[in-house]
Protein backbone atom coordinates (compact mmCIF):
# COMPACT_ATOMS: atom_id res chain seq x y z
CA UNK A 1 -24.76 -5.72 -7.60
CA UNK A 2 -26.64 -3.64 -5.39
CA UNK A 3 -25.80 0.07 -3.71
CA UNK A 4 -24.43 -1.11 -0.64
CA UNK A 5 -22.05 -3.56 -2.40
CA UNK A 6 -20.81 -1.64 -5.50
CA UNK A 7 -17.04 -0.67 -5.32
CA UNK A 8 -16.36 3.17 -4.39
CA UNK A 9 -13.00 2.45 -5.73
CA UNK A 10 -13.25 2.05 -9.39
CA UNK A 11 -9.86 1.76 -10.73
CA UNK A 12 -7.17 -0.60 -11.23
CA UNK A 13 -5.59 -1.03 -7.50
CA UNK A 14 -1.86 -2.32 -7.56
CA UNK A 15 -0.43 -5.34 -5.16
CA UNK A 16 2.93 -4.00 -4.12
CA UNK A 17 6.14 -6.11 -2.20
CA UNK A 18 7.64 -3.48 0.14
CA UNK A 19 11.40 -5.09 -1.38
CA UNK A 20 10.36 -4.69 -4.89
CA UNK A 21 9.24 -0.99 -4.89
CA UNK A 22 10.90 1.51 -7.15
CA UNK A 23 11.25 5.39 -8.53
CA UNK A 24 7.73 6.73 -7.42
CA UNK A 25 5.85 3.52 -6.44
CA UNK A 26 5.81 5.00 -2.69
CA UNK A 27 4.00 8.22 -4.42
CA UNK A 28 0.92 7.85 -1.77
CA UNK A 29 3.70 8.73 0.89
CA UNK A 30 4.55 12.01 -1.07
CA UNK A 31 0.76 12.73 -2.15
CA UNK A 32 -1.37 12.12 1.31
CA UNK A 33 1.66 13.76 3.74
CA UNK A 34 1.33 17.10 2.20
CA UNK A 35 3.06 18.15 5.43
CA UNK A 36 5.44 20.58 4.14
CA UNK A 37 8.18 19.69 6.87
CA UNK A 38 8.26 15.87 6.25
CA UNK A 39 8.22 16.71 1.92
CA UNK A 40 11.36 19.23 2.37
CA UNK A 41 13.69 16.63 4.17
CA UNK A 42 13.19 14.41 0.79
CA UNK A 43 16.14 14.71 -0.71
CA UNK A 44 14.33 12.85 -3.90
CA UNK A 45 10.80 12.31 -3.46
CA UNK A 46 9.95 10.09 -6.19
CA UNK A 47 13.15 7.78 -4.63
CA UNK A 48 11.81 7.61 -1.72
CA UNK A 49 11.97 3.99 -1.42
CA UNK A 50 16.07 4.34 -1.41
CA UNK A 51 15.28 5.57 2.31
CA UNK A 52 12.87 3.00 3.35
CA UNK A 53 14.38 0.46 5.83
CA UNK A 54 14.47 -2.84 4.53
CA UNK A 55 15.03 -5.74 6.29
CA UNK A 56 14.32 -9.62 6.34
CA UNK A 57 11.31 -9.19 7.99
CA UNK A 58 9.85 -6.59 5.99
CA UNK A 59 11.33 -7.15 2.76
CA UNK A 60 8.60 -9.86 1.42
CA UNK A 61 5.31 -7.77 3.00
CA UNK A 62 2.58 -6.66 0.73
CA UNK A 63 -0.18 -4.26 0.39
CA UNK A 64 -2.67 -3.06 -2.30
CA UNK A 65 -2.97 0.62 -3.09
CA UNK A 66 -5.54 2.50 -5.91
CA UNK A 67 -3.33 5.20 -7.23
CA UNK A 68 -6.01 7.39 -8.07
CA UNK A 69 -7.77 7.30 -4.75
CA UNK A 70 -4.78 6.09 -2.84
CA UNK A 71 -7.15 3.87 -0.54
CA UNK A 72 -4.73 1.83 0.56
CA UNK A 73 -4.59 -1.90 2.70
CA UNK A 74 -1.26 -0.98 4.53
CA UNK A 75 1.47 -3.17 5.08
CA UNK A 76 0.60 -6.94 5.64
CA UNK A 77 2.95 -9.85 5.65
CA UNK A 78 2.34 -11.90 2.41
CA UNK A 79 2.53 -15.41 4.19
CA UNK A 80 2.96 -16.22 7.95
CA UNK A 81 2.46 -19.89 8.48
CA UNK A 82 0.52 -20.91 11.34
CA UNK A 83 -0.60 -16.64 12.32
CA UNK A 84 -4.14 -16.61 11.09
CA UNK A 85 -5.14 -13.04 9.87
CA UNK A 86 -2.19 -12.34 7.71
CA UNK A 87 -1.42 -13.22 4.07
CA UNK A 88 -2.44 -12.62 0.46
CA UNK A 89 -6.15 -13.79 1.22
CA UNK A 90 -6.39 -11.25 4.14
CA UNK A 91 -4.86 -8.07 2.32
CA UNK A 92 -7.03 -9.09 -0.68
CA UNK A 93 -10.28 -9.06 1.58
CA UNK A 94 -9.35 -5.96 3.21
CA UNK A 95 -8.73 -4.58 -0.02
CA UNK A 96 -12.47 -5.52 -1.32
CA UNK A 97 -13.61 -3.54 2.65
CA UNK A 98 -11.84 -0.31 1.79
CA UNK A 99 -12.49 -0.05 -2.01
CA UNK A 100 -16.67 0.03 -0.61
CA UNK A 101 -15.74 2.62 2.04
């Protein structure tokens, strides 16, 4: 592998579904906003995900997320028949883009 190929990222990223997150998976929200005014109106920061809006269009989206580096995808839908651009491939390609930036 040379220079310009070799992962900056080298730990063990996570694939997260938005509807399956839990106590403190949403800890890039609490570590990269250290925005004092958005931290003090969490009432629990590592439950944070209790005041995410979930719905049926969100509920199955994915994203992958180092949580030592926090580089992060973002949000993607996991499967979108027929909308090239989105799905596991995709987030999985972007992930391989960011984890060299």
């Amino acid at each position: 592998m040379n220079a310009e190929s070799e992962s900056k990222c080298q730990h063990d990223p996570v694939q997260q579904v938005r509807g399956e997150m839990g106590e403190g998976d949403y800890f890039d929200v609490i570590e990269a906003d250290k925005q004092e005014a958005f931290v003090s109106r969490l009432k629990d920061p590592q439950n944070y995900h209790t005041q995410v809006e979930l719905h049926d269009d969100n509920r199955s989206d994915i994203r992958i997320i180092c949580r030592k580096c926090h580089r992060t995808t973002g949000w993607n839908k996991a499967d979108a028949p027929g909308m090239p651009g989105v799905g596991v491939d995709f987030v999985k390609r972007r992930w391989a883009e960011i984890a060299k930036e």
